[in-house]
N, C-alpha and C. Protein backbone atom coordinates (compact mmCIF):
# COMPACT_ATOMS: atom_id res chain seq x y z
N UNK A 1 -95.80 52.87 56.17
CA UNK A 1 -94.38 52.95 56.41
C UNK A 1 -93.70 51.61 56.09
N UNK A 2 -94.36 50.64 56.19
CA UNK A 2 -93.66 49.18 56.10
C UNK A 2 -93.36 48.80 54.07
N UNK A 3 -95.02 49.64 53.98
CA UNK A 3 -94.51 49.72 52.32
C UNK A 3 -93.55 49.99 51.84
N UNK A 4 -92.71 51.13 52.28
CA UNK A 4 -91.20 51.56 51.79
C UNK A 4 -90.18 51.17 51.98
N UNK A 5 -90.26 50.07 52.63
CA UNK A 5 -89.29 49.04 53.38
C UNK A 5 -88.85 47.90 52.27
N UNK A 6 -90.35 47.75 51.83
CA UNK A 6 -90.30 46.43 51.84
C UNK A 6 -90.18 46.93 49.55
N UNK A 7 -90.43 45.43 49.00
CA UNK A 7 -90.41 45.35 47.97
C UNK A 7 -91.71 44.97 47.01
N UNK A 8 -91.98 45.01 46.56
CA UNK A 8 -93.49 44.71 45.41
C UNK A 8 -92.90 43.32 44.58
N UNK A 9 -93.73 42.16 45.03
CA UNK A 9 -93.80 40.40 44.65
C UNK A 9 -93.53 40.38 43.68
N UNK A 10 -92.98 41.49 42.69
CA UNK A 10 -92.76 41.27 41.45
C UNK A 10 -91.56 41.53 41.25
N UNK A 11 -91.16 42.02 42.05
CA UNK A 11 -89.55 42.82 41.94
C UNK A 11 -88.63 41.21 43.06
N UNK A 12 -87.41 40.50 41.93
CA UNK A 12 -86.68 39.47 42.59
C UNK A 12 -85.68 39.87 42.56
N UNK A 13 -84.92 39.99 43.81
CA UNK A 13 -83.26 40.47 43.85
C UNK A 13 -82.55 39.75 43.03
N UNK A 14 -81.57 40.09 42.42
CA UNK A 14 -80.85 39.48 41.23
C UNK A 14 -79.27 39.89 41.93
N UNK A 15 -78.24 39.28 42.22
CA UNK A 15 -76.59 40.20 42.75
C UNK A 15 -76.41 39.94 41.41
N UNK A 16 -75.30 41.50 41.30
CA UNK A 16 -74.82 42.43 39.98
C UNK A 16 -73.55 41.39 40.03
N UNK A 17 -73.02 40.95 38.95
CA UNK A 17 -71.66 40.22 39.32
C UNK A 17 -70.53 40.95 39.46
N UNK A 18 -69.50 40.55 39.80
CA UNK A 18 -68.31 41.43 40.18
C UNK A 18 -68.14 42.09 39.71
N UNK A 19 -67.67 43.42 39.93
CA UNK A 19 -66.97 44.59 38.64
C UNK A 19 -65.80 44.51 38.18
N UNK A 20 -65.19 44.71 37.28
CA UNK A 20 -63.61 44.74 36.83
C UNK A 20 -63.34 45.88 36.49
N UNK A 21 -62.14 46.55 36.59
CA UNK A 21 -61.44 47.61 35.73
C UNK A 21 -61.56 47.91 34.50
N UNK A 22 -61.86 48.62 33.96
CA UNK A 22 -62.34 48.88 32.83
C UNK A 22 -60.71 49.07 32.28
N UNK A 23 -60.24 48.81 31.33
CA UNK A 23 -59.20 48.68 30.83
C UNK A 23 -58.90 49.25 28.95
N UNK A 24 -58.48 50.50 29.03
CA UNK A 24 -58.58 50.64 28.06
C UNK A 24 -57.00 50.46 27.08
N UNK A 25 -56.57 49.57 26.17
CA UNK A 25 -55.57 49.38 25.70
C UNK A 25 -55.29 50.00 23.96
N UNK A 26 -54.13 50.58 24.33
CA UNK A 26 -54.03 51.50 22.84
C UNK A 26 -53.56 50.25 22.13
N UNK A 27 -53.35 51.03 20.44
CA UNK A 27 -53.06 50.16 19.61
C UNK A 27 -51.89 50.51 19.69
N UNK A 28 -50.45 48.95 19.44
CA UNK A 28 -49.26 49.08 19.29
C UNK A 28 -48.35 49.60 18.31
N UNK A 29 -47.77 50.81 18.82
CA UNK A 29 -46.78 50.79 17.37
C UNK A 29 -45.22 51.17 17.98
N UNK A 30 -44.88 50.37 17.34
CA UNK A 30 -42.97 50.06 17.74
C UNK A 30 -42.34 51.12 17.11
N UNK A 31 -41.19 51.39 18.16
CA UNK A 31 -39.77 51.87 17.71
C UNK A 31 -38.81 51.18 18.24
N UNK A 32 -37.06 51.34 17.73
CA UNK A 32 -36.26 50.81 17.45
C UNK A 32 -35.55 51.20 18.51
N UNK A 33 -35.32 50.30 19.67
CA UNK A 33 -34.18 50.65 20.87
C UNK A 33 -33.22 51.49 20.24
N UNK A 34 -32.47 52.34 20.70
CA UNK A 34 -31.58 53.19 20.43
C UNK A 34 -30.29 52.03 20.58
N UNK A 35 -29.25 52.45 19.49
CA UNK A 35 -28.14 51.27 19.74
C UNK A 35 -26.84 51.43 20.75
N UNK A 36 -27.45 51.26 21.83
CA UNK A 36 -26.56 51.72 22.96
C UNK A 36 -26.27 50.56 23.86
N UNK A 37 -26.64 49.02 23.78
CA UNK A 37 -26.35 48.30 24.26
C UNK A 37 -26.00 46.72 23.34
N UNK A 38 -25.56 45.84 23.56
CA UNK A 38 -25.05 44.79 22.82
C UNK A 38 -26.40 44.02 22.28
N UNK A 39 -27.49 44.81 22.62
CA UNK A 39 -28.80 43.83 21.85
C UNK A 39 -29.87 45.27 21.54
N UNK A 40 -30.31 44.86 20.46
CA UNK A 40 -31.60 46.01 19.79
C UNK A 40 -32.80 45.43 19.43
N UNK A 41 -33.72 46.03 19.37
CA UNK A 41 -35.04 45.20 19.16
C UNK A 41 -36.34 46.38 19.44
N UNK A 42 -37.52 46.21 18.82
CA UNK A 42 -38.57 46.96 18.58
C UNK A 42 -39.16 47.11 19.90
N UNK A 43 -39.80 48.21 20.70
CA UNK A 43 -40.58 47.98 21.66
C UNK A 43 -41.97 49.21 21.31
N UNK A 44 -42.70 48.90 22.06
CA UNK A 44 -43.87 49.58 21.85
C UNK A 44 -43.76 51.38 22.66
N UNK A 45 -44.23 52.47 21.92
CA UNK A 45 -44.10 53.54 22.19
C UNK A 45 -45.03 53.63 23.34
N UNK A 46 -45.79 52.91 23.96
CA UNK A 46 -45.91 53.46 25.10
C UNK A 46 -45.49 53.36 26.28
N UNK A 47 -43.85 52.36 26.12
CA UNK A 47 -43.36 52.24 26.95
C UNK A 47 -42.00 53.14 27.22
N UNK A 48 -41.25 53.24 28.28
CA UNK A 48 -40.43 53.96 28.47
C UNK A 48 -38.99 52.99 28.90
N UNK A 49 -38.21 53.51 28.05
CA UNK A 49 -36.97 52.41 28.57
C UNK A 49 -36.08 53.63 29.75
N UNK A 50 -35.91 52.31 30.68
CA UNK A 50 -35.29 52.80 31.83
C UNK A 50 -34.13 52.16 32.75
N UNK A 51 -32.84 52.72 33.16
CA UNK A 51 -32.14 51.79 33.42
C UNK A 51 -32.59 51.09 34.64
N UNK A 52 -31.84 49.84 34.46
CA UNK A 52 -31.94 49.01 36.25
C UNK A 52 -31.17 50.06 36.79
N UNK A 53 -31.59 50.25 38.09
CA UNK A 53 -30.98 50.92 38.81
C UNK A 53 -30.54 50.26 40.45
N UNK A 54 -30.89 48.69 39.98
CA UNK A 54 -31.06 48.37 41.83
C UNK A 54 -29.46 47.98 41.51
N UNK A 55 -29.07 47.68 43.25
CA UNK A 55 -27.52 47.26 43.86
C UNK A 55 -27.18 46.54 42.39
N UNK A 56 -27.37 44.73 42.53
CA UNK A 56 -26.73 44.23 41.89
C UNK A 56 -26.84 44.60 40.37
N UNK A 57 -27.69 45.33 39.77
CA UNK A 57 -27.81 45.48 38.34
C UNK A 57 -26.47 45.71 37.54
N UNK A 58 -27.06 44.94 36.36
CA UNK A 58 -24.89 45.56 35.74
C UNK A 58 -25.62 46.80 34.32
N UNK A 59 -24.57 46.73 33.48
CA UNK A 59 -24.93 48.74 32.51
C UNK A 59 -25.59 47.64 31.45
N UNK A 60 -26.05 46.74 31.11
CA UNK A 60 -26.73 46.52 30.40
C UNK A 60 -28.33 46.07 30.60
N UNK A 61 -28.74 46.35 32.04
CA UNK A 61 -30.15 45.86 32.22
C UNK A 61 -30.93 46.80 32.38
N UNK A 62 -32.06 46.76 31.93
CA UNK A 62 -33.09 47.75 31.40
C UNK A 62 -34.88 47.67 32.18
N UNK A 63 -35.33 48.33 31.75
CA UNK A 63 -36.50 48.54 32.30
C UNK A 63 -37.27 48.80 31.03
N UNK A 64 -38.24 48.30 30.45
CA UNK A 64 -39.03 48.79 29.46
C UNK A 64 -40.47 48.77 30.43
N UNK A 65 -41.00 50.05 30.45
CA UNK A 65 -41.60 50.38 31.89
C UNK A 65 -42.83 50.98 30.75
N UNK A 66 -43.74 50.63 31.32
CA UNK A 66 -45.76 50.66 30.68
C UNK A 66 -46.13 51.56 32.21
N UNK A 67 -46.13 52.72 32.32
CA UNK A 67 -46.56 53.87 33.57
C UNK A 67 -47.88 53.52 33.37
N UNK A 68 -48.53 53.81 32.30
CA UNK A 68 -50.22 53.87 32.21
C UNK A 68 -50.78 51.98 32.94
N UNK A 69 -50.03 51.08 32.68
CA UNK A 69 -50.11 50.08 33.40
C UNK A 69 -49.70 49.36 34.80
N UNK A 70 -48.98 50.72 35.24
CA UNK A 70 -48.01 50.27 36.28
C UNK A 70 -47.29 48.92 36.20
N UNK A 71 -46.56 48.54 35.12
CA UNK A 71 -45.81 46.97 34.96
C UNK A 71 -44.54 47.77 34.36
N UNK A 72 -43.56 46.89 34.50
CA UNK A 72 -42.31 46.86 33.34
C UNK A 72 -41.85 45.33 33.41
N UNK A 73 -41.28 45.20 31.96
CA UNK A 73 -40.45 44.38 31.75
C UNK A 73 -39.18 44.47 32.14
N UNK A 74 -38.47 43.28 32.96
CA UNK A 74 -36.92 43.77 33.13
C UNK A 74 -36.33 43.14 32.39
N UNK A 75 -35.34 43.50 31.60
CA UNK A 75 -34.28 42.52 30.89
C UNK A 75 -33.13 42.40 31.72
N UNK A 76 -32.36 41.33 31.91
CA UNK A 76 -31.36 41.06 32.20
C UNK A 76 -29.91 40.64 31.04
N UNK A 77 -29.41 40.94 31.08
CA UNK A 77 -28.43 40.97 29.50
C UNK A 77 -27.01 40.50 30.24
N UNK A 78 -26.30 39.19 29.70
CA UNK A 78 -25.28 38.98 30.13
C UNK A 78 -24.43 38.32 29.18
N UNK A 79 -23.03 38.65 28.98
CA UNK A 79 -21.74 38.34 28.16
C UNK A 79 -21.91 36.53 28.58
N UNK A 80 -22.18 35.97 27.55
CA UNK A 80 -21.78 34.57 27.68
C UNK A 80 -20.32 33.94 27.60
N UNK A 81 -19.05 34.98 27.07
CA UNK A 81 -17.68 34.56 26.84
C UNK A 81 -17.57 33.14 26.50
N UNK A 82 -18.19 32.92 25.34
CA UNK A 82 -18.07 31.35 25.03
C UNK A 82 -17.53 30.03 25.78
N UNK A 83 -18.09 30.33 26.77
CA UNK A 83 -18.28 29.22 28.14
C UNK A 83 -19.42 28.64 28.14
N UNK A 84 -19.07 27.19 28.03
CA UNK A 84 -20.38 26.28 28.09
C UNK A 84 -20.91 26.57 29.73
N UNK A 85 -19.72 26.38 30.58
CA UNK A 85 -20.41 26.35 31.75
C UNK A 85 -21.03 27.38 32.71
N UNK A 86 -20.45 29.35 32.09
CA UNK A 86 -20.96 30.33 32.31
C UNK A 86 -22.94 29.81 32.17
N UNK A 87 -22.85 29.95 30.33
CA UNK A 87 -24.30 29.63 29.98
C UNK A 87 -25.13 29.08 31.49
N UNK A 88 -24.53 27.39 30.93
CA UNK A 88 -25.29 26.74 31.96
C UNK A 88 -25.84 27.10 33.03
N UNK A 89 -25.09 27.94 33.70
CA UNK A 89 -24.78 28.29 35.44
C UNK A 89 -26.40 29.60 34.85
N UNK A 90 -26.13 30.21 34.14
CA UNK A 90 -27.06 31.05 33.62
C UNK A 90 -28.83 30.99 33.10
N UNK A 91 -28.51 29.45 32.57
CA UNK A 91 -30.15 28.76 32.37
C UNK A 91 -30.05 28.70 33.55
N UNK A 92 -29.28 27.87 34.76
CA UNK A 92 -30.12 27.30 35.55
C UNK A 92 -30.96 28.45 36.30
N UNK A 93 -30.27 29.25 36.72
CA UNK A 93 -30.23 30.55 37.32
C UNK A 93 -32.07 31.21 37.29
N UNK A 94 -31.98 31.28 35.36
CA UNK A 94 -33.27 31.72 35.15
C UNK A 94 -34.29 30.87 35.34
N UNK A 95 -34.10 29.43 35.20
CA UNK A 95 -35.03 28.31 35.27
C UNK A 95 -35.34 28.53 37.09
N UNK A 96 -34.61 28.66 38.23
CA UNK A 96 -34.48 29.06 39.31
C UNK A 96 -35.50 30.11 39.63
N UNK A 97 -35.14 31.16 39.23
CA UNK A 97 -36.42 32.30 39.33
C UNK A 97 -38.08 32.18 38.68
N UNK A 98 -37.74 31.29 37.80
CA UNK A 98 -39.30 31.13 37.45
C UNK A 98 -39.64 30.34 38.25
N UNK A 99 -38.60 29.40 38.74
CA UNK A 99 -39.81 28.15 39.70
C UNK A 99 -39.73 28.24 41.09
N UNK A 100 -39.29 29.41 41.39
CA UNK A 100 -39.55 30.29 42.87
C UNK A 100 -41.33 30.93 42.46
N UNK A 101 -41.84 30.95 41.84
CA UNK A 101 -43.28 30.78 41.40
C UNK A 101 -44.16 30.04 42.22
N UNK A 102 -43.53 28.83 42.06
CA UNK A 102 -44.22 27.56 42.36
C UNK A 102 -45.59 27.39 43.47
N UNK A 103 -44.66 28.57 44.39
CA UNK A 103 -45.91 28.48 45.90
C UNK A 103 -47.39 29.09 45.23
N UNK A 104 -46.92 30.23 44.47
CA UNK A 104 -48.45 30.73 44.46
C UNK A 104 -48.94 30.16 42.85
N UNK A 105 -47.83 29.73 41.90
CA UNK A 105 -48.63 29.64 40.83
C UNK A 105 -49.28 28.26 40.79
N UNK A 106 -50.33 28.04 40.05
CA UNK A 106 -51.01 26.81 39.78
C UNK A 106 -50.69 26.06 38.57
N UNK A 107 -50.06 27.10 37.29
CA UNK A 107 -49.77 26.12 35.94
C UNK A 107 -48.65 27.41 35.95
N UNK A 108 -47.37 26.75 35.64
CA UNK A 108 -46.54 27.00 34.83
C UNK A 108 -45.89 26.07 33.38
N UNK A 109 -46.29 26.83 32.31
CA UNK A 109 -46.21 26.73 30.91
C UNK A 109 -45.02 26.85 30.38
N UNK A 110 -44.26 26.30 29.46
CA UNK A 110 -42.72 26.87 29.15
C UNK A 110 -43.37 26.15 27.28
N UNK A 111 -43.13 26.89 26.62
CA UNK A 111 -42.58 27.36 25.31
C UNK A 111 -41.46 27.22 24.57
N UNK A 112 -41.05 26.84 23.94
CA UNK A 112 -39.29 26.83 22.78
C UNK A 112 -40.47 27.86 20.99
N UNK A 113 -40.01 28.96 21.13
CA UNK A 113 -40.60 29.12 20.14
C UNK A 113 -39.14 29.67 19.25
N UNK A 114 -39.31 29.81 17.57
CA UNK A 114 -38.46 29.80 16.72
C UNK A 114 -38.44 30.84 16.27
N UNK A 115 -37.46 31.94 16.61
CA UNK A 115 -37.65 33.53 16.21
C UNK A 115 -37.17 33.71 15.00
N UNK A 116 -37.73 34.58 14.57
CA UNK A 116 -37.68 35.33 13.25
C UNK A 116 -36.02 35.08 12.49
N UNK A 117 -35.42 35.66 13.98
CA UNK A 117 -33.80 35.55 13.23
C UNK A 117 -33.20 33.95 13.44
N UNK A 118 -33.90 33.12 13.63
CA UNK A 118 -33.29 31.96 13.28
C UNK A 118 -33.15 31.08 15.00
N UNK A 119 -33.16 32.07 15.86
CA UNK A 119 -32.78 31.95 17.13
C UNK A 119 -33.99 31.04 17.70
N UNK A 120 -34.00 30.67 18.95
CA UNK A 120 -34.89 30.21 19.60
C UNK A 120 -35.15 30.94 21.20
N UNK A 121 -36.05 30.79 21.91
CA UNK A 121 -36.56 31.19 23.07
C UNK A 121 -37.77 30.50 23.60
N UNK A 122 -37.41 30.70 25.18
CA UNK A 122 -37.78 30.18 26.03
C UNK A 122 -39.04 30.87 26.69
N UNK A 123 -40.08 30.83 26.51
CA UNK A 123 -41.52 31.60 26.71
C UNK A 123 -41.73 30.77 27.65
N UNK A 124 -42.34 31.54 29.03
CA UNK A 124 -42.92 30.91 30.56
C UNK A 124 -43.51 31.63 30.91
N UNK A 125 -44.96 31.34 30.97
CA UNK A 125 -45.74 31.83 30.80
C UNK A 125 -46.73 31.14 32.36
N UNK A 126 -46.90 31.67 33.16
CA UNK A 126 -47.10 31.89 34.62
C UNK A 126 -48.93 31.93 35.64
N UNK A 127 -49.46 31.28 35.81
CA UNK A 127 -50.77 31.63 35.86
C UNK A 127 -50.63 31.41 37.29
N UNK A 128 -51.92 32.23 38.04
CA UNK A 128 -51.98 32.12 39.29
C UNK A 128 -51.41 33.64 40.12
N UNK A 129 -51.94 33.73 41.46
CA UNK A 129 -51.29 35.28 41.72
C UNK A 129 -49.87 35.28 41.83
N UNK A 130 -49.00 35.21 41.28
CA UNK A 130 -48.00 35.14 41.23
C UNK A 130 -47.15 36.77 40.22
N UNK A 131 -45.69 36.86 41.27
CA UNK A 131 -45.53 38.26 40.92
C UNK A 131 -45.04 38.48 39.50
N UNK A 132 -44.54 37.41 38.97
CA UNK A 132 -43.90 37.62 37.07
C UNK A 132 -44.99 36.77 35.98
N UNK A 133 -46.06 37.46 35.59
CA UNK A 133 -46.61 36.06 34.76
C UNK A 133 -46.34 36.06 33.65
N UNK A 134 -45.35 36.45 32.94
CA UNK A 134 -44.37 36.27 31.70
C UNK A 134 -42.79 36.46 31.93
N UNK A 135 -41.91 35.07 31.37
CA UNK A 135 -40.52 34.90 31.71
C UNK A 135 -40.04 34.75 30.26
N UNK A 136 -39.10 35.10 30.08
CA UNK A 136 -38.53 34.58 28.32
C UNK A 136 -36.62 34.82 28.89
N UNK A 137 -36.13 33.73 28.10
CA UNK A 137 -34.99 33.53 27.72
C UNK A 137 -34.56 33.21 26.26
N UNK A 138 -33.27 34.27 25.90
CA UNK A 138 -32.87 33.71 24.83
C UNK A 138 -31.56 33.81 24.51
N UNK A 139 -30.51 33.53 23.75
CA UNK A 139 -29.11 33.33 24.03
C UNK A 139 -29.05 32.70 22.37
N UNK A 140 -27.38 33.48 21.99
CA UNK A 140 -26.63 32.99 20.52
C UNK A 140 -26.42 31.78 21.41
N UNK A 141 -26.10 31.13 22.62
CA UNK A 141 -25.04 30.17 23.30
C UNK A 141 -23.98 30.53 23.30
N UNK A 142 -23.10 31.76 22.78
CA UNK A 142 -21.91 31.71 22.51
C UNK A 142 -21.64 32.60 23.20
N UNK A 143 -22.01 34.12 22.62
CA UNK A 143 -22.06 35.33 23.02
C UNK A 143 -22.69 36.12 24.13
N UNK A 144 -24.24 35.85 23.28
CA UNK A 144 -25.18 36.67 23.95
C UNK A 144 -25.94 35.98 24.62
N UNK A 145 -26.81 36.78 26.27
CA UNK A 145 -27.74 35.68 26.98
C UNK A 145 -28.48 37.54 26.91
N UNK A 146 -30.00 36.68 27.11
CA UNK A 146 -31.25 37.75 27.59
C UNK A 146 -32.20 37.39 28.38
N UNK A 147 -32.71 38.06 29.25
CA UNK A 147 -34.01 37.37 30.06
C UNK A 147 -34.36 37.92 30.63
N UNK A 148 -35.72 37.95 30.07
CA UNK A 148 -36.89 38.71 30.41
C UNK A 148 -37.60 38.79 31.45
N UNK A 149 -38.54 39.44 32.34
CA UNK A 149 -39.65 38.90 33.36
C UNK A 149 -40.55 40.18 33.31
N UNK A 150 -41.84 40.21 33.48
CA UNK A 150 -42.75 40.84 33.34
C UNK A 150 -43.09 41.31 34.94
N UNK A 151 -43.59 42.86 35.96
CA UNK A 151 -43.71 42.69 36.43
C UNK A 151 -44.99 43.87 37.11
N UNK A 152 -45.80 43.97 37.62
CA UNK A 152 -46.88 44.74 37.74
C UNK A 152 -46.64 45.34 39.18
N UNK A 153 -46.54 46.56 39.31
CA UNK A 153 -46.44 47.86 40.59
C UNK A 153 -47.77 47.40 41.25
N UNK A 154 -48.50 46.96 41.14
CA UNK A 154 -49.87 47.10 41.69
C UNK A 154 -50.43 45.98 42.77
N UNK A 155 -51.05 45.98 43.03
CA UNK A 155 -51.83 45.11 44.51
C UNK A 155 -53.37 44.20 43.13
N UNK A 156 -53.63 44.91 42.15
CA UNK A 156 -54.63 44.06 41.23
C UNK A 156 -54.58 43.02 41.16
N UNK A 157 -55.60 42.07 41.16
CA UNK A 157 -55.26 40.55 41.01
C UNK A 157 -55.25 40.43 39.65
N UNK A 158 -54.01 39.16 39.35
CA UNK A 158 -53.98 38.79 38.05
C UNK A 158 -54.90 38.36 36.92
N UNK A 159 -56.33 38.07 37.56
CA UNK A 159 -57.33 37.22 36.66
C UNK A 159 -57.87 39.26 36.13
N UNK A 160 -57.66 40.10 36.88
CA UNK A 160 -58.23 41.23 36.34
C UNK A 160 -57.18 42.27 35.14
N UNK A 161 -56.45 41.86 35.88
CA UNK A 161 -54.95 42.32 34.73
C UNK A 161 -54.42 41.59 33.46
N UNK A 162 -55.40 40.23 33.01
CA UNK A 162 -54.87 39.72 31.96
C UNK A 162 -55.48 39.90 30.53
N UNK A 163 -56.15 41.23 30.54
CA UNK A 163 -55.58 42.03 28.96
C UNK A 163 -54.49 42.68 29.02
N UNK A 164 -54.42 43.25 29.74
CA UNK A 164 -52.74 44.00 30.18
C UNK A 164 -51.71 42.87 29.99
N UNK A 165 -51.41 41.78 30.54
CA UNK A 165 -50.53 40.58 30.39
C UNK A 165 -50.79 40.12 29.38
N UNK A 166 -51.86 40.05 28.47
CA UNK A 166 -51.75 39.60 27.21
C UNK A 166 -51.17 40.32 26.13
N UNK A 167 -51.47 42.13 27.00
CA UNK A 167 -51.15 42.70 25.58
C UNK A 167 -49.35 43.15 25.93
N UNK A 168 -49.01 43.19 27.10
CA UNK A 168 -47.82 43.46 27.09
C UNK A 168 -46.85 41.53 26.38
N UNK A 169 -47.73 40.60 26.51
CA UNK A 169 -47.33 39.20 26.23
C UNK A 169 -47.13 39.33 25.09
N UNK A 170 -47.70 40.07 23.70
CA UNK A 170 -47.75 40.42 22.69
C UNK A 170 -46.75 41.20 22.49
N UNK A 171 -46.46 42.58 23.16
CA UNK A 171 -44.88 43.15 22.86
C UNK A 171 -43.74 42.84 23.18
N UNK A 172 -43.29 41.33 24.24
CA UNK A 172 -42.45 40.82 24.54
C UNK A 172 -42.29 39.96 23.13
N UNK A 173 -43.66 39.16 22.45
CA UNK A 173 -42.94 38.15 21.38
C UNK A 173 -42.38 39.24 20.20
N UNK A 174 -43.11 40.44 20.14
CA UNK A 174 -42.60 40.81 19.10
C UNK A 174 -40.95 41.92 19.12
N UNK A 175 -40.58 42.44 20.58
CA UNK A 175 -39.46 41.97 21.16
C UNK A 175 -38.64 41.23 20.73
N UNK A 176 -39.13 39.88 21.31
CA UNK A 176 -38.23 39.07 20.87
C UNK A 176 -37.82 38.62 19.00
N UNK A 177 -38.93 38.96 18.46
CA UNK A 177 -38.81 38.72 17.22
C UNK A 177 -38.23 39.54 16.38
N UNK A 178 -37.84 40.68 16.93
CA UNK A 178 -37.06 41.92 15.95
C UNK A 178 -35.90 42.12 16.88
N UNK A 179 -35.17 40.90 17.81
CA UNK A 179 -34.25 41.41 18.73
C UNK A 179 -32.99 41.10 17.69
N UNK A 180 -32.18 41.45 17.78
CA UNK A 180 -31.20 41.33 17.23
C UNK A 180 -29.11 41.58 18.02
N UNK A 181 -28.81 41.00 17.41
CA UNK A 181 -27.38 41.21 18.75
C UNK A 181 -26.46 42.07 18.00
N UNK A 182 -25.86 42.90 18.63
CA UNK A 182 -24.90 44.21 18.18
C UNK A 182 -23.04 43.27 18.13
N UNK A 183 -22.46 43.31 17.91
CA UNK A 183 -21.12 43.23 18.10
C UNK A 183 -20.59 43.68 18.72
């Protein structure tokens, strides 16, 4: 009876290492926002655009919502009325929400990358359990302001969710790279 207990001198316990989510990610293919708001741009078909619907939201903020991932991107979209000091009040605003981060993240990253249409943007890019780990801003300065934040429905920790954050990180640049501003 003690035999079945026990183990044979040849057999050494080994622990299995952690498990992860098995994560299976389709391949991307874009369509063309419908032109119903003052900015257009490519997003990936497996997402679903959806309006903001909370209190303060205004008719131009959106939801580009990944169900199979439980995340969406929110955009925030605001009339700059060629006010230097609107803008301003507006970076700071977003610079504000990313570095409400701070408690839980360990590296926050910021980016100036040079978009396609000539424009530039602000990539912040977020590590640590923290609830947005992708931020983007971008703005004519004159007209148009945009800004992005990435955000996950789920209780998953981030070190297990970052093919998902990479690959949704991938449809935000290219987002941003086919965004374009309406008149």
């Amino acid at each position: 009876m003690l035999s079945a207990c026990g183990s044979s001198p040849s057999e050494n316990y080994i622990p299995k290492p952690k498990g992860f989510p098995r994560i299976d990610l389709p391949v991307a293919d874009y369509t063309l926002l419908e032109p119903t708001h003052p900015y257009q741009f490519e997003y990936n078909k497996v997402a679903r655009i959806l309006p903001d619907t909370f209190a303060r939201s205004e008719p131009d903020w959106i939801f580009i919502n990944y169900p199979t991932f439980h995340a969406s991107v929110q955009l925030t979209y605001k009339p700059v009325r060629n006010d230097v000091n609107r803008l301003r009040a507006m970076l700071e605003d977003s610079y504000k929400l990313a570095a409400r981060h701070n408690i839980k993240a360990y590296a926050i990253e910021e980016k100036k990358i040079r978009l396609k249409s000539g424009l530039e943007a602000s990539l912040i890019d977020l590590s640590g359990e923290v609830p947005s780990q992708v931020q983007f801003i971008t703005t004519d300065s004159t007209t148009h302001f945009l800004r992005g934040a990435l955000y996950f429905n789920t209780a998953t920790e981030n070190d297990s969710l970052q093919p998902v954050i990479q690959y949704i990180r991938k449809d935000i640049l290219h987002l941003l790279n086919t965004l374009t501003w309406r008149k």
